[in-house]
Structure formats: structure tokens, C-alpha cells
PDB file of N, CA and C in Angstrom:
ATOM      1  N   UNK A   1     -57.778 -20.449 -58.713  1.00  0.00           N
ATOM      2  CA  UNK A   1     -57.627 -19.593 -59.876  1.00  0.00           C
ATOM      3  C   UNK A   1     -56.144 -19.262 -60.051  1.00  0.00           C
ATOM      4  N   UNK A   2     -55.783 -19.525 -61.311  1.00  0.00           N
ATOM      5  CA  UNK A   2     -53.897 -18.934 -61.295  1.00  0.00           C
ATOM      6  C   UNK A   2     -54.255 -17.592 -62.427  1.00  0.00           C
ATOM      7  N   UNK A   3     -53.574 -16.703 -61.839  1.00  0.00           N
ATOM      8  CA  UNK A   3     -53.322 -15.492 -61.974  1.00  0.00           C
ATOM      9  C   UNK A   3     -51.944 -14.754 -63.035  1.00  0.00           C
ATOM     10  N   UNK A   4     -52.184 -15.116 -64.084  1.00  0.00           N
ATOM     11  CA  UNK A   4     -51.165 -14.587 -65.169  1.00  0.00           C
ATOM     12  C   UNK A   4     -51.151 -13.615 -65.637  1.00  0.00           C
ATOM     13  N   UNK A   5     -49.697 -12.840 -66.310  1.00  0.00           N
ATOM     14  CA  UNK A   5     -49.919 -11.685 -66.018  1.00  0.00           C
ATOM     15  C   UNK A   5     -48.786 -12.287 -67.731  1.00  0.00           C
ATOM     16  N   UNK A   6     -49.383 -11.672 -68.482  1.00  0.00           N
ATOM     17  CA  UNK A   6     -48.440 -11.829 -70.026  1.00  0.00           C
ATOM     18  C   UNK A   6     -47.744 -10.458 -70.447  1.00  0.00           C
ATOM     19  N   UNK A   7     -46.494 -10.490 -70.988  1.00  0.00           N
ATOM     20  CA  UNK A   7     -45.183  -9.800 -71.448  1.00  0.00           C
ATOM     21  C   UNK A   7     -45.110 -10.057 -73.022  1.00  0.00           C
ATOM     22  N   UNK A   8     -45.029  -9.187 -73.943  1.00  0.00           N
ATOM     23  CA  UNK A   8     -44.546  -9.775 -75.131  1.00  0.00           C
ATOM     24  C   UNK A   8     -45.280  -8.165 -75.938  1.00  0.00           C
ATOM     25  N   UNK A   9     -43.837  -8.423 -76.846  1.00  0.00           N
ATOM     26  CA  UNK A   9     -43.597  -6.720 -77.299  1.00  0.00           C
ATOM     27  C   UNK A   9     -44.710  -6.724 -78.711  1.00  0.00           C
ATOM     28  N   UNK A  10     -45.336  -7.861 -79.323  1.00  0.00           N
ATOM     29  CA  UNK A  10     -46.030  -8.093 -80.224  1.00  0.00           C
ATOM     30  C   UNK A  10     -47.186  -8.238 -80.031  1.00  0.00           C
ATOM     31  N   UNK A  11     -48.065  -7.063 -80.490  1.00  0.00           N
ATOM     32  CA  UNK A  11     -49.479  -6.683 -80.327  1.00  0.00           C
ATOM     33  C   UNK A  11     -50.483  -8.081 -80.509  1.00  0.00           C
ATOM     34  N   UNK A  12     -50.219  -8.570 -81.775  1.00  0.00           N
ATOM     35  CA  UNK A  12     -51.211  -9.926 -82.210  1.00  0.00           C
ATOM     36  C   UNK A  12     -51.197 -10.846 -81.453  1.00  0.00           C
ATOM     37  N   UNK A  13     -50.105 -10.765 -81.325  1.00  0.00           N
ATOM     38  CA  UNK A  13     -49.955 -12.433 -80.214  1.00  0.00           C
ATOM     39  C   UNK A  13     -49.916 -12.046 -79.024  1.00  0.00           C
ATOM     40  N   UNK A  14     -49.363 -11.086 -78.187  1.00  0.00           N
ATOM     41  CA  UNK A  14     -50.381 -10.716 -77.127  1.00  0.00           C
ATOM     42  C   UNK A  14     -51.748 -10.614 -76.742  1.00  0.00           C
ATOM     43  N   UNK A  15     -52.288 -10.015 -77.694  1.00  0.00           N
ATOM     44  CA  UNK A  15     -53.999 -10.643 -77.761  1.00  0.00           C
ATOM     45  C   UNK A  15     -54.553 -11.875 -78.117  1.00  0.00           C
ATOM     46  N   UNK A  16     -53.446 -12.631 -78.850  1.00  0.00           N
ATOM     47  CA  UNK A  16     -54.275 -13.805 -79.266  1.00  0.00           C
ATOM     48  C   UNK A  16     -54.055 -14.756 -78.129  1.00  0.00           C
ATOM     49  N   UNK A  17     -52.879 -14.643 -76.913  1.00  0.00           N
ATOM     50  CA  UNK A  17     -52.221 -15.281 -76.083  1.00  0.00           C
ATOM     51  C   UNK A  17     -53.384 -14.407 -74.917  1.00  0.00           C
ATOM     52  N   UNK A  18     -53.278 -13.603 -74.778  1.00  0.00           N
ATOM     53  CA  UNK A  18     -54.713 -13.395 -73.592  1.00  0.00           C
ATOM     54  C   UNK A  18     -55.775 -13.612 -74.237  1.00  0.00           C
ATOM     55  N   UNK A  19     -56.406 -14.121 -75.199  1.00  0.00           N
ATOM     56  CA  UNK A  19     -57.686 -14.071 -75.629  1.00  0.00           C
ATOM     57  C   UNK A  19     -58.139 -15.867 -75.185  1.00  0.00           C
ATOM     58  N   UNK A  20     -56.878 -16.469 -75.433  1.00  0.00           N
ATOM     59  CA  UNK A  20     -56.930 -17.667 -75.292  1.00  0.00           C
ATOM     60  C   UNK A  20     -56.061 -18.454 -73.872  1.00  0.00           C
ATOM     61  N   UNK A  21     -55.965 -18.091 -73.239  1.00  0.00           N
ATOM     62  CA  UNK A  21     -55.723 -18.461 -71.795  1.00  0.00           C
ATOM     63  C   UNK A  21     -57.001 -17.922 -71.207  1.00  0.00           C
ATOM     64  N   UNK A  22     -57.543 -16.474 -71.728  1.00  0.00           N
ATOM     65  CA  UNK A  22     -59.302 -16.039 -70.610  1.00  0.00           C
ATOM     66  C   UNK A  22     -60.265 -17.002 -71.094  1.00  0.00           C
ATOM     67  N   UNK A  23     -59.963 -17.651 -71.948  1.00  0.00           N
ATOM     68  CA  UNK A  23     -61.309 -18.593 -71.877  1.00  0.00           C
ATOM     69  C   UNK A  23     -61.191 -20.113 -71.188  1.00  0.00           C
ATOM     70  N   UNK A  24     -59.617 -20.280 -70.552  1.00  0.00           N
ATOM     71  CA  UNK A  24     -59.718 -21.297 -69.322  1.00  0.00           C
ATOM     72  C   UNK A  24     -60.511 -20.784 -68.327  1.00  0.00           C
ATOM     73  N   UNK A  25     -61.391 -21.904 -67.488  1.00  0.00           N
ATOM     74  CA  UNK A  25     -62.398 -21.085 -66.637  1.00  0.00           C
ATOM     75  C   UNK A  25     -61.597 -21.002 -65.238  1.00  0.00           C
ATOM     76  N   UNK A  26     -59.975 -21.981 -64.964  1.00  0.00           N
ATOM     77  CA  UNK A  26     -59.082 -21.660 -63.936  1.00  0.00           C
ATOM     78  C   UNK A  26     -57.932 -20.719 -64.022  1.00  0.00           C
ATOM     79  N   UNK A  27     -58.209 -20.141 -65.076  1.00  0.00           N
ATOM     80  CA  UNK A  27     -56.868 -19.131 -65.133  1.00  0.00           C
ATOM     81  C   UNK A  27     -57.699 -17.524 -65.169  1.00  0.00           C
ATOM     82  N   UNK A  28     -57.443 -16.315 -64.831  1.00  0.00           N
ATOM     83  CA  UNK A  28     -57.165 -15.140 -64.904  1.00  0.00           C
ATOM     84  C   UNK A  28     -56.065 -14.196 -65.384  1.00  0.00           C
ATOM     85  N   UNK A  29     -56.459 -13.725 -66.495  1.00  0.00           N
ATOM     86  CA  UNK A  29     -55.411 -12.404 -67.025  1.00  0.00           C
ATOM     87  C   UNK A  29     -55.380 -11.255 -66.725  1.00  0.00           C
ATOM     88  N   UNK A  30     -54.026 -11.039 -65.832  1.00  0.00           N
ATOM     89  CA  UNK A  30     -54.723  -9.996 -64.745  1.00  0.00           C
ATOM     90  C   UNK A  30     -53.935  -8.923 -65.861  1.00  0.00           C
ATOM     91  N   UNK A  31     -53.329  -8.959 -67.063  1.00  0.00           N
ATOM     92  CA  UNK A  31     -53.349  -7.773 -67.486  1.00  0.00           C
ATOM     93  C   UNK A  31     -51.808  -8.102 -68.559  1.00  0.00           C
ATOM     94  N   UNK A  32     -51.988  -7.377 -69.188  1.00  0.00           N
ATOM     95  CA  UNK A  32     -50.206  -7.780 -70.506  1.00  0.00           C
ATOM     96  C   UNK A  32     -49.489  -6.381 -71.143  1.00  0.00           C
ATOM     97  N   UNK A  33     -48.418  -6.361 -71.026  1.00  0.00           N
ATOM     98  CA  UNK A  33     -47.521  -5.778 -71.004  1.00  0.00           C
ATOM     99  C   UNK A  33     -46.598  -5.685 -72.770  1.00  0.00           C
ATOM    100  N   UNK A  34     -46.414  -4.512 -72.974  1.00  0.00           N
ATOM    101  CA  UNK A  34     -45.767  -4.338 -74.022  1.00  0.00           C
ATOM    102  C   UNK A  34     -44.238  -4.509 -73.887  1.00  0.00           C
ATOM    103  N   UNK A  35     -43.527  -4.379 -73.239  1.00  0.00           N
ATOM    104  CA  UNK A  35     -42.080  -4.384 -72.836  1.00  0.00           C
ATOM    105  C   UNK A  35     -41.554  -4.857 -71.404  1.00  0.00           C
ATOM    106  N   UNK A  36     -40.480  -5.324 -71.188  1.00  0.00           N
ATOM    107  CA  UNK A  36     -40.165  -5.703 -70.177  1.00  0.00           C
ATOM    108  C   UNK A  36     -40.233  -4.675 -68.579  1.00  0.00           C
ATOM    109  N   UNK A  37     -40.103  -3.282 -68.876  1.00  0.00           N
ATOM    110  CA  UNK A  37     -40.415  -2.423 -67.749  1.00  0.00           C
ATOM    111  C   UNK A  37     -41.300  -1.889 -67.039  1.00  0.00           C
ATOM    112  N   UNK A  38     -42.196  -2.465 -68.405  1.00  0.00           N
ATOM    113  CA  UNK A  38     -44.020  -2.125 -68.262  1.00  0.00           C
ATOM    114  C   UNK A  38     -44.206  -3.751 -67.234  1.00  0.00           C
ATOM    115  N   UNK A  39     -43.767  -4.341 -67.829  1.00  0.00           N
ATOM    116  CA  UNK A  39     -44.193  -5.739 -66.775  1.00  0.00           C
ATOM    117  C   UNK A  39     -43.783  -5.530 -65.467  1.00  0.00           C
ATOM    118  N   UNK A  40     -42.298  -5.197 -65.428  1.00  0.00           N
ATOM    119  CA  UNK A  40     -42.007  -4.951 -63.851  1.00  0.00           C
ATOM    120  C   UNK A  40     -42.973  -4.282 -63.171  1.00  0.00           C
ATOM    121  N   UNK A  41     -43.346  -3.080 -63.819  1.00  0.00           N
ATOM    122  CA  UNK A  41     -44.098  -2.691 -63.067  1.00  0.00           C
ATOM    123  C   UNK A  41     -45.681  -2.849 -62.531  1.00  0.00           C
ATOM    124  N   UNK A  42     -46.055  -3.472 -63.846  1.00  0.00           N
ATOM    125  CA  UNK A  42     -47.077  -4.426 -63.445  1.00  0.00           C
ATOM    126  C   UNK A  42     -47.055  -5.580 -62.510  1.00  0.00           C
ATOM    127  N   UNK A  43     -46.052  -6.410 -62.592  1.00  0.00           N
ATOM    128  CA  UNK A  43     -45.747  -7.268 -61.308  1.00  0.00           C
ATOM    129  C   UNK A  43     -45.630  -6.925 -60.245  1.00  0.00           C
ATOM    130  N   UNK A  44     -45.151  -5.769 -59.807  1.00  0.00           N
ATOM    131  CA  UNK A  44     -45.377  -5.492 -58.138  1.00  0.00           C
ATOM    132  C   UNK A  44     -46.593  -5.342 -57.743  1.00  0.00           C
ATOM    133  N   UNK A  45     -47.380  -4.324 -58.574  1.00  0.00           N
ATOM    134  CA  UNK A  45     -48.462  -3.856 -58.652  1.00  0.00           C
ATOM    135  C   UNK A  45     -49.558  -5.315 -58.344  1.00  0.00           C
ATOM    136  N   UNK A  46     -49.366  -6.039 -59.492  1.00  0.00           N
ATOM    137  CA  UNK A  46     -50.634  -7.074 -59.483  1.00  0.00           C
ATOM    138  C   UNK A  46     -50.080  -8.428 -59.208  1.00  0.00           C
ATOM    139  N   UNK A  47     -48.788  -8.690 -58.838  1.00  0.00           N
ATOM    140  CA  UNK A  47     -48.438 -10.564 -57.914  1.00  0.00           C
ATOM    141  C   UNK A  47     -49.081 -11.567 -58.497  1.00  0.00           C
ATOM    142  N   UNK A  48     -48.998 -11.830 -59.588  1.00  0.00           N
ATOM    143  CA  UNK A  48     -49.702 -13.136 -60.416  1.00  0.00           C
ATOM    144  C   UNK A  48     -48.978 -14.141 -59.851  1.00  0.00           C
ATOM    145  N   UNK A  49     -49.541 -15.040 -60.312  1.00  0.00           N
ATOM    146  CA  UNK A  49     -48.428 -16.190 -59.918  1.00  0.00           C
ATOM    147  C   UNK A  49     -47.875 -16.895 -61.121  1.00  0.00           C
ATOM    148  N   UNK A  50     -48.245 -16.500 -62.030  1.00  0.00           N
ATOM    149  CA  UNK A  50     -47.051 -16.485 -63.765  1.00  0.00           C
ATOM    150  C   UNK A  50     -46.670 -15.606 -64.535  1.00  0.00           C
ATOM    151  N   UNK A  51     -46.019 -15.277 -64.787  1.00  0.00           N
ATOM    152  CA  UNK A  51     -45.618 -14.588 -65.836  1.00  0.00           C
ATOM    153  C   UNK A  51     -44.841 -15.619 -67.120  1.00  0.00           C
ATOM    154  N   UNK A  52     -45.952 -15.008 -68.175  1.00  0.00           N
ATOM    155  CA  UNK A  52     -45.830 -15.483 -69.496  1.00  0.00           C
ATOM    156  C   UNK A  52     -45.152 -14.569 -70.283  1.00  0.00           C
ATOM    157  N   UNK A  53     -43.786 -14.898 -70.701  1.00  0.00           N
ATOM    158  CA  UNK A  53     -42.919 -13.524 -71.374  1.00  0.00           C
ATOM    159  C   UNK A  53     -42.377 -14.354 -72.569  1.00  0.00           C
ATOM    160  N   UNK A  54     -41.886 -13.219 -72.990  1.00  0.00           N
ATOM    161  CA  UNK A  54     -41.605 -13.021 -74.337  1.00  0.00           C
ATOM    162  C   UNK A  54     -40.131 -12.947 -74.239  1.00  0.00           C
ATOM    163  N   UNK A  55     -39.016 -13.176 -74.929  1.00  0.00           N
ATOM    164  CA  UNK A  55     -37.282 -13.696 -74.348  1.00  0.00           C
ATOM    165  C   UNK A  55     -37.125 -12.224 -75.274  1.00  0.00           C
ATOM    166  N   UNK A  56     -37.503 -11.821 -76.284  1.00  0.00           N
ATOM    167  CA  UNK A  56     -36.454 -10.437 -76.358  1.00  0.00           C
ATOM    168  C   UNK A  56     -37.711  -9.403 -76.783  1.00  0.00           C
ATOM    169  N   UNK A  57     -37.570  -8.395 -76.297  1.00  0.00           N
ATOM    170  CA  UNK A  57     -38.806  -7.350 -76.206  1.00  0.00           C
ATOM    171  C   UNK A  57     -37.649  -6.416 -75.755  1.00  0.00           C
ATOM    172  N   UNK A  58     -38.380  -4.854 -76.415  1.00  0.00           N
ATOM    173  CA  UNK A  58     -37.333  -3.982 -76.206  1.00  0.00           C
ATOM    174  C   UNK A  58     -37.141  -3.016 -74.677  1.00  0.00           C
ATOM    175  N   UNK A  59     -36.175  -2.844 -74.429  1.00  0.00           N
ATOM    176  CA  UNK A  59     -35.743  -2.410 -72.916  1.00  0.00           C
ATOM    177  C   UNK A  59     -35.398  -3.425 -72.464  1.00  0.00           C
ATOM    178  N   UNK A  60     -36.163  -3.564 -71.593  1.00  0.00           N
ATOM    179  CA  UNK A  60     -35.646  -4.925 -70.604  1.00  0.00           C
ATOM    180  C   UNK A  60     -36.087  -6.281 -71.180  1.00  0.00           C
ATOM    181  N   UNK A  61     -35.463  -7.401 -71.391  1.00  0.00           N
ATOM    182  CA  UNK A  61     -35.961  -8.749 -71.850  1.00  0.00           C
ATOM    183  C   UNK A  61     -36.578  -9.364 -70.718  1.00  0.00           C
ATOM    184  N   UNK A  62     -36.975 -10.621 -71.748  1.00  0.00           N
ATOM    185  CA  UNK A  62     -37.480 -11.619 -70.801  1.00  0.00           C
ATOM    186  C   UNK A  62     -37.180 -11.965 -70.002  1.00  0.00           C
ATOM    187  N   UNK A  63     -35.588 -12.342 -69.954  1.00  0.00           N
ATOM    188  CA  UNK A  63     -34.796 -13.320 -69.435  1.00  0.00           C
ATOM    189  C   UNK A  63     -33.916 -12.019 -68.373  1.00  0.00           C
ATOM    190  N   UNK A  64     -33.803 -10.919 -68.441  1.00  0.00           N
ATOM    191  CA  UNK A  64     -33.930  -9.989 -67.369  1.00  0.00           C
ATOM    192  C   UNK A  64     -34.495  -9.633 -66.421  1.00  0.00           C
ATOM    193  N   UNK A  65     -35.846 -10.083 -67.229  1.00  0.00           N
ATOM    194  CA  UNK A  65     -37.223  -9.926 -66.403  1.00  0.00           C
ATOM    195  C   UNK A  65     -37.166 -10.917 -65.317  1.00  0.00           C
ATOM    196  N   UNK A  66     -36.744 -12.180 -65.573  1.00  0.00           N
ATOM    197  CA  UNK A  66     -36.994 -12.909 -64.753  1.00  0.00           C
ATOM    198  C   UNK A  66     -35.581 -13.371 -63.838  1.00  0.00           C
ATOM    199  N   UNK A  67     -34.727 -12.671 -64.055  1.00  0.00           N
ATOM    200  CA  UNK A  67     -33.554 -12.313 -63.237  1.00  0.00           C
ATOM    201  C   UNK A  67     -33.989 -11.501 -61.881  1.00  0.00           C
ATOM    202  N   UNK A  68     -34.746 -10.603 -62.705  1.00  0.00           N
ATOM    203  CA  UNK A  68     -35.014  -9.030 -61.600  1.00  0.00           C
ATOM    204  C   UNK A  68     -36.103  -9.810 -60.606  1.00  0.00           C
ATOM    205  N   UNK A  69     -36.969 -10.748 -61.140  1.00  0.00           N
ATOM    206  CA  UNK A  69     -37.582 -11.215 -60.184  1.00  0.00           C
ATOM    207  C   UNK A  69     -37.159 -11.859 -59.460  1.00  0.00           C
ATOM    208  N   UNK A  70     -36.320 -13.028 -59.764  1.00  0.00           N
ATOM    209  CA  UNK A  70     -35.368 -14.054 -58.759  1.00  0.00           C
ATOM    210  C   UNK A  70     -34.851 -13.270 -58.327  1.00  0.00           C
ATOM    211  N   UNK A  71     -33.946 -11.881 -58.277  1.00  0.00           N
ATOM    212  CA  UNK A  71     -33.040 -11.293 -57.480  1.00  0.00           C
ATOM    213  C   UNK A  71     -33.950 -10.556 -56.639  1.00  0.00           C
ATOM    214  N   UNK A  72     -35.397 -10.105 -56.301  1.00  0.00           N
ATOM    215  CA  UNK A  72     -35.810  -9.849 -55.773  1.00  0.00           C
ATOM    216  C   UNK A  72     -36.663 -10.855 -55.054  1.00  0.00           C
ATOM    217  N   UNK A  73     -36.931 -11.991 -55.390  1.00  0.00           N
ATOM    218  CA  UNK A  73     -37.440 -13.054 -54.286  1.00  0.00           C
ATOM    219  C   UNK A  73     -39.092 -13.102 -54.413  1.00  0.00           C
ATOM    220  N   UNK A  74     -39.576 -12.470 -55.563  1.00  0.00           N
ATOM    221  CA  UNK A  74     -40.747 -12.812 -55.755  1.00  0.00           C
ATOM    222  C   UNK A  74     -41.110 -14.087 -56.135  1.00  0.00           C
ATOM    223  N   UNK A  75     -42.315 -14.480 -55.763  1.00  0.00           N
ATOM    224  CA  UNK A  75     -43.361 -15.378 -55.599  1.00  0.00           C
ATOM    225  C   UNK A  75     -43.572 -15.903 -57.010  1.00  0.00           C
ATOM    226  N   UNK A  76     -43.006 -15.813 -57.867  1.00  0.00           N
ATOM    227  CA  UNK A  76     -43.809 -15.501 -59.075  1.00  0.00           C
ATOM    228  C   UNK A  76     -43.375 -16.642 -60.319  1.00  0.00           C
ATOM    229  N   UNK A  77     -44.028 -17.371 -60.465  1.00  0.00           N
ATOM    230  CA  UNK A  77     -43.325 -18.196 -62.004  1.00  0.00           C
ATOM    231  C   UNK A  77     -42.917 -17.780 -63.654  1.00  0.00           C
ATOM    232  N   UNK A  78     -41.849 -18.151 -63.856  1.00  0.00           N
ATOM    233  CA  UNK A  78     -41.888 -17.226 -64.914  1.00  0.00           C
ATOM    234  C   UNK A  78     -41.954 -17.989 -66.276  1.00  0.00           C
ATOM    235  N   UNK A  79     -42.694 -18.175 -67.050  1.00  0.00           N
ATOM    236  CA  UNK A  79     -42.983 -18.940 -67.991  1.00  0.00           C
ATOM    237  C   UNK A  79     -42.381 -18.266 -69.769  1.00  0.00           C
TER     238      UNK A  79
END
């Protein structure tokens, strides 16, 4: 089972992007995030093994997001 965890500051396509990855029967959405700080903190919390983001969302970006993770050495793919 791969374990994704979606980022993206846009309500529609956040739902339409978890609505349609939960109906792969090998993937899990362990939960999606409105902004980049809400994800951080969802990522410690829940260790997916993707993160599906969004490159500019307000506070922290995508591409921050996945800085903060490489600089911290998580496990985690960032898509």
C-alpha cells in the first residue's frame, strides 16, 4: 500500500486529486493539507511515503516543503 499524503492550497482540486488517487485499490490518502505548514505538520504526524504538493500555496511552498524535508532526512517522496 503507498501512503500519500496531498498539499495544495485549492479546495477543488484537492478533492478532486484525493477523490481520485482513493479509488486506486494500492494507494491510501492518509489525509490533505491546505498550506504548506499544515502539511509539515501533517508529515511528522502521519510518514506517508509521498507527498503530492502543490509549488506555490500560501506560507510555506511546495518547493520549501520539500527542502524542509530533505534538510530533515525524511523518508518521504515528494511529488
Amino acid at each position: 500500500m503507498i501512503r500519500i499524503l496531498l498539499a495544495e492550497d485549492q479546495a477543488m482540486v484537492r478533492g478532486a486529486l484525493s477523490a481520485l488517487l482513493g479509488l486506486e485499490p494500492d494507494i491510501e490518502v492518509l489525509g490533505s493539507a491546505a498550506d504548506g505548514e499544515a502539511a509539515w505538520r501533517m508529515l511528522q504526524q502521519l510518514m506517508p511515503d509521498i507527498l503530492v504538493t502543490d509549488i506555490e500555496m500560501p506560507g510555506l511552498s511546495g518547493l520549501e516543503l520539500a527542502q524542509r524535508i530533505a534538510r530533515h532526512e525524511l523518508p518521504i517522496k515528494v511529488v
